[in-house]
PDB file of N, CA and C in Angstrom:
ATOM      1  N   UNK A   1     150.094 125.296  94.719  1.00  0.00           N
ATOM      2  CA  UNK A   1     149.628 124.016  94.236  1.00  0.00           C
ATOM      3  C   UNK A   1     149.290 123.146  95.449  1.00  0.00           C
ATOM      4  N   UNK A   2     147.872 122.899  95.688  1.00  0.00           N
ATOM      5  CA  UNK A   2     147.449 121.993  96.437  1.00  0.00           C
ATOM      6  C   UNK A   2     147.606 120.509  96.469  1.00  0.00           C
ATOM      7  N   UNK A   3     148.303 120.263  95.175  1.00  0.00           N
ATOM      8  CA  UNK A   3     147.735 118.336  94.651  1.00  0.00           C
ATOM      9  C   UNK A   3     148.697 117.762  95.670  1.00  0.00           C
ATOM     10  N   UNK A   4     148.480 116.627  96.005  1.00  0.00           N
ATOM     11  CA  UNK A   4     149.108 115.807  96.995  1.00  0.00           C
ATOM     12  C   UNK A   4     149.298 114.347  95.962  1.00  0.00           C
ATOM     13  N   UNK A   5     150.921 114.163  96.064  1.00  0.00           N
ATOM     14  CA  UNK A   5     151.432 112.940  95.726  1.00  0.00           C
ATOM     15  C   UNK A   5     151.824 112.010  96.222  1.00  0.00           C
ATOM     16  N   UNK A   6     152.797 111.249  95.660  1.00  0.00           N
ATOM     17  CA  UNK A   6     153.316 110.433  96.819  1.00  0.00           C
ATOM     18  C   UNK A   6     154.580 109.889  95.519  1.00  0.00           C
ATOM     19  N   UNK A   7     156.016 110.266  96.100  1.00  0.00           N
ATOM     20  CA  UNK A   7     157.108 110.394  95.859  1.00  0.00           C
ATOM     21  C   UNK A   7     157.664 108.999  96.230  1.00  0.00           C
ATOM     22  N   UNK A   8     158.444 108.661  95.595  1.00  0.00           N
ATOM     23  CA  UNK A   8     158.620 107.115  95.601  1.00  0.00           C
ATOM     24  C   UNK A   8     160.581 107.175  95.880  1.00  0.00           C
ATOM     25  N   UNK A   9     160.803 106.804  96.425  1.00  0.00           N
ATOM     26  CA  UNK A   9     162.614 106.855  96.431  1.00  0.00           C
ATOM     27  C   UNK A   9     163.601 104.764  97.076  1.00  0.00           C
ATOM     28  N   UNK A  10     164.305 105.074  96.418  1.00  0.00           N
ATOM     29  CA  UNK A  10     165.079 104.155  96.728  1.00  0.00           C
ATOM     30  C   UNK A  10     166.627 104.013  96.917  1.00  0.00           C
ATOM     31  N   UNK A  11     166.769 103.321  97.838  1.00  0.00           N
ATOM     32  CA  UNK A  11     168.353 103.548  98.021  1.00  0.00           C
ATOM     33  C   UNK A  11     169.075 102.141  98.537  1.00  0.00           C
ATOM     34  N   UNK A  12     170.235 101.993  98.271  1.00  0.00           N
ATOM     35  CA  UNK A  12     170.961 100.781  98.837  1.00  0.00           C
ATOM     36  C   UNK A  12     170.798 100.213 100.587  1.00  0.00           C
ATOM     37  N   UNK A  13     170.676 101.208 101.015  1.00  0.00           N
ATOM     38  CA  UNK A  13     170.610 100.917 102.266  1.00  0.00           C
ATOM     39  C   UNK A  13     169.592 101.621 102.836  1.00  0.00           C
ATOM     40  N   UNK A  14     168.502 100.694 103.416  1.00  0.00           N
ATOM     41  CA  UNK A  14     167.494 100.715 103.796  1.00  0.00           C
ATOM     42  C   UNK A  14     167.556 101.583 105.230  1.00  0.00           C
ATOM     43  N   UNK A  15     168.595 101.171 106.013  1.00  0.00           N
ATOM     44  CA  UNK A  15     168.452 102.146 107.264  1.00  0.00           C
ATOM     45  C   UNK A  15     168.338 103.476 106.881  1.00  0.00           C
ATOM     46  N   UNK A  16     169.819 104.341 105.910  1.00  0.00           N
ATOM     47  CA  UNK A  16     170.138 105.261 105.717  1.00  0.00           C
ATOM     48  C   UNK A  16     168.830 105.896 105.297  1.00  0.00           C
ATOM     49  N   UNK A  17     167.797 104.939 104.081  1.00  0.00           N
ATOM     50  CA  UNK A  17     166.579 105.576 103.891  1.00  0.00           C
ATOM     51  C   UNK A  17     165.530 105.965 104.828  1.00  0.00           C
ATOM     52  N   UNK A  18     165.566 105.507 105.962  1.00  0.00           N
ATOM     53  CA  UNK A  18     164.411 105.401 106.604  1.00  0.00           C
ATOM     54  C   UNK A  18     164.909 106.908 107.829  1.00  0.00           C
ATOM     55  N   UNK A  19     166.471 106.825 107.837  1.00  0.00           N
ATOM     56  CA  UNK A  19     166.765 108.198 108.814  1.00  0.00           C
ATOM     57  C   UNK A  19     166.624 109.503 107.261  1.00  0.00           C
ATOM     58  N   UNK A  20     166.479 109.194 106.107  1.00  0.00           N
ATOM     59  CA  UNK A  20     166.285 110.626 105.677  1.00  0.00           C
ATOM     60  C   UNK A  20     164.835 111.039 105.094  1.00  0.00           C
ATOM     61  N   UNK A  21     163.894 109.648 105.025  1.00  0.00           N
ATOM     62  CA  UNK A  21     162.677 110.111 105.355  1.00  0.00           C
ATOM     63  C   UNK A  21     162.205 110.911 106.726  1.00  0.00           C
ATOM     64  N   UNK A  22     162.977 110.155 107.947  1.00  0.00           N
ATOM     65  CA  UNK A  22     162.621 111.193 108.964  1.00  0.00           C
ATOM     66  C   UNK A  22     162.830 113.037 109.076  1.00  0.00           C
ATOM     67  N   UNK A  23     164.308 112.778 108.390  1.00  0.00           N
ATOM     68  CA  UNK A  23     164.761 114.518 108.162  1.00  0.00           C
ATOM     69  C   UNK A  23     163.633 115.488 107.381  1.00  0.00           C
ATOM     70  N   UNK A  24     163.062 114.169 105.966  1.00  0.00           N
ATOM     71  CA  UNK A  24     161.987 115.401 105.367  1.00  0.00           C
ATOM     72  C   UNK A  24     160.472 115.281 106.044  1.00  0.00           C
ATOM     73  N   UNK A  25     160.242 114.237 106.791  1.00  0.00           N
ATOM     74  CA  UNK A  25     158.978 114.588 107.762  1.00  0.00           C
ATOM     75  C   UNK A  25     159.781 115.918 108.937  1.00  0.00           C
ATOM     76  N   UNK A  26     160.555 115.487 109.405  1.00  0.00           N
ATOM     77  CA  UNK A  26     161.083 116.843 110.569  1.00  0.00           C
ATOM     78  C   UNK A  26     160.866 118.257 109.509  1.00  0.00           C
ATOM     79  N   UNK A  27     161.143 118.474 108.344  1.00  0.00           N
ATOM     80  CA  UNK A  27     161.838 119.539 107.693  1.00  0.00           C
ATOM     81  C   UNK A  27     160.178 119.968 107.146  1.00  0.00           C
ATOM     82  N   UNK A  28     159.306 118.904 107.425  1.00  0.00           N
ATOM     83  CA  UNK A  28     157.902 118.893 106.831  1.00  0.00           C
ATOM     84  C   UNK A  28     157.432 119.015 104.866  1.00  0.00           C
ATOM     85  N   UNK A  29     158.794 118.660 104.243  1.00  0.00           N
ATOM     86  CA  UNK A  29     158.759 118.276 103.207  1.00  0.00           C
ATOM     87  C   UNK A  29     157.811 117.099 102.531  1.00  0.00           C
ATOM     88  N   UNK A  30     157.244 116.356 103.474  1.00  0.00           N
ATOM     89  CA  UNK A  30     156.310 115.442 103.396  1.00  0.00           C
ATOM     90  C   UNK A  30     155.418 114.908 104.751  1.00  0.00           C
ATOM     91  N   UNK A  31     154.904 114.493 104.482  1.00  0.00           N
ATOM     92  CA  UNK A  31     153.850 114.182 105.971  1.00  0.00           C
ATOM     93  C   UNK A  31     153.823 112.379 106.065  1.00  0.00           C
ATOM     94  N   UNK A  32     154.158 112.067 105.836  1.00  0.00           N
ATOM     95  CA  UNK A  32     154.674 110.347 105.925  1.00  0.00           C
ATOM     96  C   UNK A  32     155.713 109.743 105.155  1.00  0.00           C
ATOM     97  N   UNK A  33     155.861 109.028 105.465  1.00  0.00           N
ATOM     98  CA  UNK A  33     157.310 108.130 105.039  1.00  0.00           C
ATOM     99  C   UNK A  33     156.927 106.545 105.153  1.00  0.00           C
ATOM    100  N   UNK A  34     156.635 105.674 104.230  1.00  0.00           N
ATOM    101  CA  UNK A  34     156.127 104.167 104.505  1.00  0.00           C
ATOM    102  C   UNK A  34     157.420 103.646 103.941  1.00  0.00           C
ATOM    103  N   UNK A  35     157.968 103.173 104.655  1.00  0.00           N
ATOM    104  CA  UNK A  35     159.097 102.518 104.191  1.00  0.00           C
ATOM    105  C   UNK A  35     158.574 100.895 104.074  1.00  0.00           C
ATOM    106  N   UNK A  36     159.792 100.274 102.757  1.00  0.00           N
ATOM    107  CA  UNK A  36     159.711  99.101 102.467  1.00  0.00           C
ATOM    108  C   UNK A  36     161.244  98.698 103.029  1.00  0.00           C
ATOM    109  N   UNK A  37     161.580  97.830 104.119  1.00  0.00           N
ATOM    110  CA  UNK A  37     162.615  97.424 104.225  1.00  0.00           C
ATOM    111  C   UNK A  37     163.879  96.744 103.117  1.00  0.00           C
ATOM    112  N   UNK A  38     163.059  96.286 102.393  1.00  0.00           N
ATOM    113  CA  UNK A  38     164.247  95.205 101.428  1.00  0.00           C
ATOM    114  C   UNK A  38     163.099  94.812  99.946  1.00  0.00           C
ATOM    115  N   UNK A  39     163.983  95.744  99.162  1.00  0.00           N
ATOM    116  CA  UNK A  39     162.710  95.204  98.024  1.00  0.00           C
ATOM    117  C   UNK A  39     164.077  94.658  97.135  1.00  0.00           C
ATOM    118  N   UNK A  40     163.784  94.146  96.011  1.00  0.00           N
ATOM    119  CA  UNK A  40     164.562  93.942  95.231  1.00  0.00           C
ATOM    120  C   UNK A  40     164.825  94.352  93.420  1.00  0.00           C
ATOM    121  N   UNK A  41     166.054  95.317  93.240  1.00  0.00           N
ATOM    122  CA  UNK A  41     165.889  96.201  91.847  1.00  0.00           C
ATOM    123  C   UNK A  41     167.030  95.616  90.844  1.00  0.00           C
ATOM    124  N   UNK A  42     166.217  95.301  89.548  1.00  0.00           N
ATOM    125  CA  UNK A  42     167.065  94.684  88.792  1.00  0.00           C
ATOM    126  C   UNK A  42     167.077  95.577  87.958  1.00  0.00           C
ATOM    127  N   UNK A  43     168.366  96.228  87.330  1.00  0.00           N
ATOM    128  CA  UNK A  43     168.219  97.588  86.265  1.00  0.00           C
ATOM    129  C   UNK A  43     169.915  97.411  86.149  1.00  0.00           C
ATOM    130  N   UNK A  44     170.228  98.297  84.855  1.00  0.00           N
ATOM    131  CA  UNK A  44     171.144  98.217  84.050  1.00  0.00           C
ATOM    132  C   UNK A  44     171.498  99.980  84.311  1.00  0.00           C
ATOM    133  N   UNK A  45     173.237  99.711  84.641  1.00  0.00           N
ATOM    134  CA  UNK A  45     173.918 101.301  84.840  1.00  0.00           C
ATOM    135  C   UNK A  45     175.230 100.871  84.607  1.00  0.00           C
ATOM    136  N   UNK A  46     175.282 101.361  83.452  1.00  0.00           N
ATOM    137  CA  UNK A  46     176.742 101.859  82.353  1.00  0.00           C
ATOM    138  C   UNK A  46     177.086 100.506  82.042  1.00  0.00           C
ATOM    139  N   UNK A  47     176.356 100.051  81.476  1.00  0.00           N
ATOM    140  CA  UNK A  47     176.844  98.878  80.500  1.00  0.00           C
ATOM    141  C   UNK A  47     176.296  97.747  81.297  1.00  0.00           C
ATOM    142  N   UNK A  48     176.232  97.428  82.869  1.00  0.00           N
ATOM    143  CA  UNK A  48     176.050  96.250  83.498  1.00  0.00           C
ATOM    144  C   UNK A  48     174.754  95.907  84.425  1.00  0.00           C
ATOM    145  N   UNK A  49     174.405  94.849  84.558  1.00  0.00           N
ATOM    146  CA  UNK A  49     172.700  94.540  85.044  1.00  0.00           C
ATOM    147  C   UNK A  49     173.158  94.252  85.939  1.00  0.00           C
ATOM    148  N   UNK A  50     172.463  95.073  87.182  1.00  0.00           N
ATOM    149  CA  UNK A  50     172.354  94.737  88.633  1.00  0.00           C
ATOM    150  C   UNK A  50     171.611  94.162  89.233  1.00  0.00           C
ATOM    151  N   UNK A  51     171.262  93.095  90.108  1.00  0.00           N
ATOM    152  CA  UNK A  51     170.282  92.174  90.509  1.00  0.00           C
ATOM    153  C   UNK A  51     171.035  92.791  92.377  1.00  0.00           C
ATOM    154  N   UNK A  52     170.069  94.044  93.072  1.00  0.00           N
ATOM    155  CA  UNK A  52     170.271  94.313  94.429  1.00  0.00           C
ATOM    156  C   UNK A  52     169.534  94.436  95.028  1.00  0.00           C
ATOM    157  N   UNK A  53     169.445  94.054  96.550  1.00  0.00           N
ATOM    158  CA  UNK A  53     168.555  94.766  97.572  1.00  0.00           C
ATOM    159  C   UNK A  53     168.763  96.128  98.144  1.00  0.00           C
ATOM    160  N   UNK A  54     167.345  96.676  98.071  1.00  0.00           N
ATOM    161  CA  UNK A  54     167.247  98.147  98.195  1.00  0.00           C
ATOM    162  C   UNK A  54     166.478  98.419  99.096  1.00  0.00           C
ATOM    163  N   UNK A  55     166.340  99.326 100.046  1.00  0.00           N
ATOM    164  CA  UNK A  55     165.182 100.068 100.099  1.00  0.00           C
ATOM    165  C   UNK A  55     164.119 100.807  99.917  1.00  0.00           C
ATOM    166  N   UNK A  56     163.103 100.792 100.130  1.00  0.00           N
ATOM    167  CA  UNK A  56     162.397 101.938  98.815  1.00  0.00           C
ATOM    168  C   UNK A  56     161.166 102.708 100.355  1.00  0.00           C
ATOM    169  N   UNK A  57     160.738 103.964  99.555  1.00  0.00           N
ATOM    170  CA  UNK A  57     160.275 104.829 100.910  1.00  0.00           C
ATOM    171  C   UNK A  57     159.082 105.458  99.738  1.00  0.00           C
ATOM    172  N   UNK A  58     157.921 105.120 100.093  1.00  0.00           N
ATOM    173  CA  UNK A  58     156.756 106.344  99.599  1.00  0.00           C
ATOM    174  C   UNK A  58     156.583 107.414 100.596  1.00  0.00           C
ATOM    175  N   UNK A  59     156.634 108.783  99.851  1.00  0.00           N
ATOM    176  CA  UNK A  59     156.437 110.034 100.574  1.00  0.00           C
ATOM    177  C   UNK A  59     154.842 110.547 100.019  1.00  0.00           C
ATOM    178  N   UNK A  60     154.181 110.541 101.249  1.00  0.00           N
ATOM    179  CA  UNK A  60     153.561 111.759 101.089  1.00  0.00           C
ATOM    180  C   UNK A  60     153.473 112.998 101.161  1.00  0.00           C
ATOM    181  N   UNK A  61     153.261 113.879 100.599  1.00  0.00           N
ATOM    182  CA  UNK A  61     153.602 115.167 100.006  1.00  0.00           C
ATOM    183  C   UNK A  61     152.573 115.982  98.932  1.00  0.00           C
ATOM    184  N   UNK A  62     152.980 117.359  99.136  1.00  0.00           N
ATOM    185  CA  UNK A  62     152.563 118.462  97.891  1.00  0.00           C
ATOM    186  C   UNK A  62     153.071 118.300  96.817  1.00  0.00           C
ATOM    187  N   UNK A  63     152.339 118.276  95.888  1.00  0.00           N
ATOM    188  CA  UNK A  63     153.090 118.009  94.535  1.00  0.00           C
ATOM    189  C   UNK A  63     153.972 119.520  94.290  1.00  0.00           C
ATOM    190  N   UNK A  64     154.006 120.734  95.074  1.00  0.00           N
ATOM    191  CA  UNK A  64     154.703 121.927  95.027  1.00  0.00           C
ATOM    192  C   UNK A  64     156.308 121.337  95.667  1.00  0.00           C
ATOM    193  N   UNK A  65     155.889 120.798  96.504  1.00  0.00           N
ATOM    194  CA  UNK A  65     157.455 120.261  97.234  1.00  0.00           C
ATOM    195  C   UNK A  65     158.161 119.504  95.914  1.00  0.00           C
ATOM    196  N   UNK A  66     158.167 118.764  95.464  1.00  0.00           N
ATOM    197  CA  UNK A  66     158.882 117.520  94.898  1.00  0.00           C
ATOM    198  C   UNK A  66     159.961 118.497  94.044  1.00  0.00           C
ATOM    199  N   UNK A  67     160.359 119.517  93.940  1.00  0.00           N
ATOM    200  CA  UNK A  67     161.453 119.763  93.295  1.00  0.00           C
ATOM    201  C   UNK A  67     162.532 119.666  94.598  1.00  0.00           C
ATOM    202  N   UNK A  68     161.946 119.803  96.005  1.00  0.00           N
ATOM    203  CA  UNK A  68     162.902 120.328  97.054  1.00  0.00           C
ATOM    204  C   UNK A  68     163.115 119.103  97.433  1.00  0.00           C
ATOM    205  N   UNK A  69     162.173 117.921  97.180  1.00  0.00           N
ATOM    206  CA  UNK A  69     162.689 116.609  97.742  1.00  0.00           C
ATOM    207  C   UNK A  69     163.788 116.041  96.479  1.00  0.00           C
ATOM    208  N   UNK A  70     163.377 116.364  95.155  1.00  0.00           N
ATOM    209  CA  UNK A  70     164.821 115.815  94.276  1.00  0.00           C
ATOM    210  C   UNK A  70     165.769 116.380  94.380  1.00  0.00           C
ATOM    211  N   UNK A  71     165.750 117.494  94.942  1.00  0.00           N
ATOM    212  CA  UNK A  71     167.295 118.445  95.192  1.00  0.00           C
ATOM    213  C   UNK A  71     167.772 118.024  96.265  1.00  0.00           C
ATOM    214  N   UNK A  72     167.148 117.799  97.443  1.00  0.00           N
ATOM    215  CA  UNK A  72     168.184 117.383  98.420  1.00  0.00           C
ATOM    216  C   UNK A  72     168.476 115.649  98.865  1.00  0.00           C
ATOM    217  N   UNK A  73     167.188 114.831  97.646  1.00  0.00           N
ATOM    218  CA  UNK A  73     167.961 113.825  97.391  1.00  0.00           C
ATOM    219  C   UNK A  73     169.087 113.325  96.579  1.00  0.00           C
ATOM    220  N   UNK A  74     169.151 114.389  95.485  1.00  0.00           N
ATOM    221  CA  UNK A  74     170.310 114.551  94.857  1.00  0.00           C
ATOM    222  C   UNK A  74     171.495 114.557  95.553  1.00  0.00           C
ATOM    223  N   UNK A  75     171.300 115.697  96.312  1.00  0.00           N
ATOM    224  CA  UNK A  75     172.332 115.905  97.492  1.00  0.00           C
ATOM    225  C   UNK A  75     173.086 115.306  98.263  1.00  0.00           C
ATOM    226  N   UNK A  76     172.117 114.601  98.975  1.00  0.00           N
ATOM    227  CA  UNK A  76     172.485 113.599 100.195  1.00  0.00           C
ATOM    228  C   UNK A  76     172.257 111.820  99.384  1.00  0.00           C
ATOM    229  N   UNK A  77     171.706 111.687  98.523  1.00  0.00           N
ATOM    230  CA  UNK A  77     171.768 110.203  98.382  1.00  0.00           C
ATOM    231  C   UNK A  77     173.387 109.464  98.280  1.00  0.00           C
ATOM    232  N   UNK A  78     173.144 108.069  98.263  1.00  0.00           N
ATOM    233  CA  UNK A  78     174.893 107.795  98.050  1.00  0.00           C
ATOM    234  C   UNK A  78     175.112 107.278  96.498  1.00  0.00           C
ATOM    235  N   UNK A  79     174.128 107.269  95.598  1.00  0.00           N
ATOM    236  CA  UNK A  79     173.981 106.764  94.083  1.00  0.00           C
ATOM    237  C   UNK A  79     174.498 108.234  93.442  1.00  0.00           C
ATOM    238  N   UNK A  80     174.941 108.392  92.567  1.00  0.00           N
ATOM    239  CA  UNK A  80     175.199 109.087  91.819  1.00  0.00           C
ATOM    240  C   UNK A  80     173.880 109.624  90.725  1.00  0.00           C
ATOM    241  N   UNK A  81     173.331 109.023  90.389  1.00  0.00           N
ATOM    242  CA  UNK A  81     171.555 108.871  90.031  1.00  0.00           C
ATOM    243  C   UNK A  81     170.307 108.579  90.919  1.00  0.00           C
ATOM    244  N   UNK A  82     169.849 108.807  91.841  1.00  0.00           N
ATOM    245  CA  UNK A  82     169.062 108.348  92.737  1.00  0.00           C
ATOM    246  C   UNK A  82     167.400 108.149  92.047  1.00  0.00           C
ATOM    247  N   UNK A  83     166.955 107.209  92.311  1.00  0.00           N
ATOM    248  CA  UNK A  83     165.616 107.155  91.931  1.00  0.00           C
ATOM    249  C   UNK A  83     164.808 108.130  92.841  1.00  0.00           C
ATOM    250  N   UNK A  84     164.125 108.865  91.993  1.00  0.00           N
ATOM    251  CA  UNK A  84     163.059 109.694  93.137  1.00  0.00           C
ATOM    252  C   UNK A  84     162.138 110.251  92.055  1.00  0.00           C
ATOM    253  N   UNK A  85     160.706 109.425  92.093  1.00  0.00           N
ATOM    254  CA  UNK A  85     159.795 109.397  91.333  1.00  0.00           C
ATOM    255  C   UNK A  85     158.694 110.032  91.916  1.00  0.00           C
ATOM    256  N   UNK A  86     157.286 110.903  91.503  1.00  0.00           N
ATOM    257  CA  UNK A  86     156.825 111.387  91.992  1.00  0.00           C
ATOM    258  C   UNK A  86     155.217 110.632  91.011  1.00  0.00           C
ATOM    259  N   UNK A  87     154.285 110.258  91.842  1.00  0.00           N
ATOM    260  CA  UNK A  87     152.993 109.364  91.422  1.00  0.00           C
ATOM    261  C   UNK A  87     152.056 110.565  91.726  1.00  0.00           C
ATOM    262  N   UNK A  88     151.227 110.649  90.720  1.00  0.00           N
ATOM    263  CA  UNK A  88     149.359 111.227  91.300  1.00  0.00           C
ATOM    264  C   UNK A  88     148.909 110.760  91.855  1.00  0.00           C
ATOM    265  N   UNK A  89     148.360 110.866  93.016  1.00  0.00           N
ATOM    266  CA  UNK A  89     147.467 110.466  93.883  1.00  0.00           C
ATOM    267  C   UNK A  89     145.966 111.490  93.120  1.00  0.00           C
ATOM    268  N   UNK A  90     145.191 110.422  92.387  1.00  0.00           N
ATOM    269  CA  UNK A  90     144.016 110.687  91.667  1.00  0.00           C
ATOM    270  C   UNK A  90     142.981 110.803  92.829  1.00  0.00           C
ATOM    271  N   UNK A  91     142.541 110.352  93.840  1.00  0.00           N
ATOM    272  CA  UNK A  91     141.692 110.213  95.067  1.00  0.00           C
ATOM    273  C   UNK A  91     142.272 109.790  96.418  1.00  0.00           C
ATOM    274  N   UNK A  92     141.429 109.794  97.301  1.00  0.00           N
ATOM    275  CA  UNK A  92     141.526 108.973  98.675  1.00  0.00           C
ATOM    276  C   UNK A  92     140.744 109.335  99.520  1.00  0.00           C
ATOM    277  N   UNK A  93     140.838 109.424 100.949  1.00  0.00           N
ATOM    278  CA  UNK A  93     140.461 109.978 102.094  1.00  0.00           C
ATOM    279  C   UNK A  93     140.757 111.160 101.981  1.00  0.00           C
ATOM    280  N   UNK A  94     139.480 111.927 101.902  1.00  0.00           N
ATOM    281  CA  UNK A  94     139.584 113.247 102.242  1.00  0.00           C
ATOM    282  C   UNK A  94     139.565 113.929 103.855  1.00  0.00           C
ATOM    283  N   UNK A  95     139.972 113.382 104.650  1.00  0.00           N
ATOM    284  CA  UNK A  95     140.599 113.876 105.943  1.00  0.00           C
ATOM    285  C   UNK A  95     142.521 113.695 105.824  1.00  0.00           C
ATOM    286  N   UNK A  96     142.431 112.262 105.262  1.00  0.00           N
ATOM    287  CA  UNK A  96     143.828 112.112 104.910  1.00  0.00           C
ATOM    288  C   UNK A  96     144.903 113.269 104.206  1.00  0.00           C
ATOM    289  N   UNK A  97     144.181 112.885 102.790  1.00  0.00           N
ATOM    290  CA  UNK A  97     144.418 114.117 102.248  1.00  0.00           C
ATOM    291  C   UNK A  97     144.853 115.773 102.421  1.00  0.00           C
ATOM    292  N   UNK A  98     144.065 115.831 103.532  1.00  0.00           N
ATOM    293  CA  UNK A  98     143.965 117.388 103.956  1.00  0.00           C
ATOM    294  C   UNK A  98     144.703 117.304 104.793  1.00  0.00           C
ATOM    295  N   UNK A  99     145.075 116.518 106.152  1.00  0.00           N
ATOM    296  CA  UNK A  99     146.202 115.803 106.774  1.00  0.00           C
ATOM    297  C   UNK A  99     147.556 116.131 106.255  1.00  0.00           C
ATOM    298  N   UNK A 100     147.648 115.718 105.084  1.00  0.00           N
ATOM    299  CA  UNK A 100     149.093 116.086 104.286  1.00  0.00           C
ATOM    300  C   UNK A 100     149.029 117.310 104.181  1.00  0.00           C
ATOM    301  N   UNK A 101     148.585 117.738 103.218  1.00  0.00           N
ATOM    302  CA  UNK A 101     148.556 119.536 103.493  1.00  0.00           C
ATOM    303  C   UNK A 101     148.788 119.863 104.480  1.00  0.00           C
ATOM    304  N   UNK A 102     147.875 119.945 105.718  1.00  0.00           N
ATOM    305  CA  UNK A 102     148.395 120.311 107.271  1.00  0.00           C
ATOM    306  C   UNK A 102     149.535 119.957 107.470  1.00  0.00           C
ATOM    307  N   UNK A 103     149.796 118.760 107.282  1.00  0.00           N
ATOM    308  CA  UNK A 103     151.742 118.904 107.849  1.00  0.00           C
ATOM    309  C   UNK A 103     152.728 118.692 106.933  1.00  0.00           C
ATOM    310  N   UNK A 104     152.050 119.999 105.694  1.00  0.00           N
ATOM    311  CA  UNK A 104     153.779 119.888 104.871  1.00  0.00           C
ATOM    312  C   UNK A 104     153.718 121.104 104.605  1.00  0.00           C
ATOM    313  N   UNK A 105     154.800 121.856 104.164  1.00  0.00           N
ATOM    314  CA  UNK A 105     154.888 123.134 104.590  1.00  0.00           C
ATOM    315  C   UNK A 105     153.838 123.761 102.811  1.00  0.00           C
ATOM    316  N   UNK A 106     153.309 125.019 103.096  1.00  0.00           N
ATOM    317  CA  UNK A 106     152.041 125.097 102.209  1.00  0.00           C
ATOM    318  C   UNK A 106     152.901 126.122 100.703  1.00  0.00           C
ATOM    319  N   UNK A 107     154.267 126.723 100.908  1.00  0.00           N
ATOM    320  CA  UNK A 107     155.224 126.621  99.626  1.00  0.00           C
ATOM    321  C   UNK A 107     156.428 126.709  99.612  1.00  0.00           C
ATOM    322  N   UNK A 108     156.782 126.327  98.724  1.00  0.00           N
ATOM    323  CA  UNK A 108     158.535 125.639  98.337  1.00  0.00           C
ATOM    324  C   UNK A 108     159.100 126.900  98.937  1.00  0.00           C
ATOM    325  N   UNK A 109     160.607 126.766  99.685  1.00  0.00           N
ATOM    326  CA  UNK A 109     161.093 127.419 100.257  1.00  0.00           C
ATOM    327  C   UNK A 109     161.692 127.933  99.046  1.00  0.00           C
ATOM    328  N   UNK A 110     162.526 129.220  99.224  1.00  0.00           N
ATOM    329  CA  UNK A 110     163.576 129.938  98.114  1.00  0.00           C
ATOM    330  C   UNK A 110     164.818 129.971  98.764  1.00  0.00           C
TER     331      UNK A 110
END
């Protein structure tokens, strides 16, 4: 699968996000990481509404990867539920585009 997305994640702490976007650019699970320093998420978990600052990180990526990026955000996040959403990228730059492909690995490891 060629399609290229862009994986959306968020976490309490913005540093911690921004060193494990680096691990999946190193690991080449994605080919960028745009981090948002401090956004703010208001949502409801087990009965109570949270009003917090978060971090949030768009990945670019193979839409073949995104099972290996929810598994090892599963893994390593510190939420017990981690947000990790995966968007179509319908168009763009086609150098860009092909860019990602070039630096993400071309299939899911086993």
């Amino acid at each position: 699968m060629d399609e290229v997305c862009e994986v959306v994640i968020t976490a309490p702490d913005p540093d911690w996000l921004v060193e494990f976007a680096r691990r999946l650019v190193e690991d080449r699970l994605c080919a960028a990481g745009h981090n948002f320093q401090t956004i703010r998420s208001i949502y409801r978990w087990q009965g109570e509404i949270y009003d917090r600052s978060e971090g949030r990180v768009a990945l670019h990526t193979r839409l073949a990867l995104v099972p290996q990026i929810i598994e090892r955000t599963t893994r390593e996040h510190p939420y017990e539920v981690p947000c990790v959403v995966a968007l179509p990228i319908a168009d763009g730059n086609p150098e860009y585009l092909s860019w990602v492909r070039s630096e993400t690995v071309s299939s899911p490891r086993r």
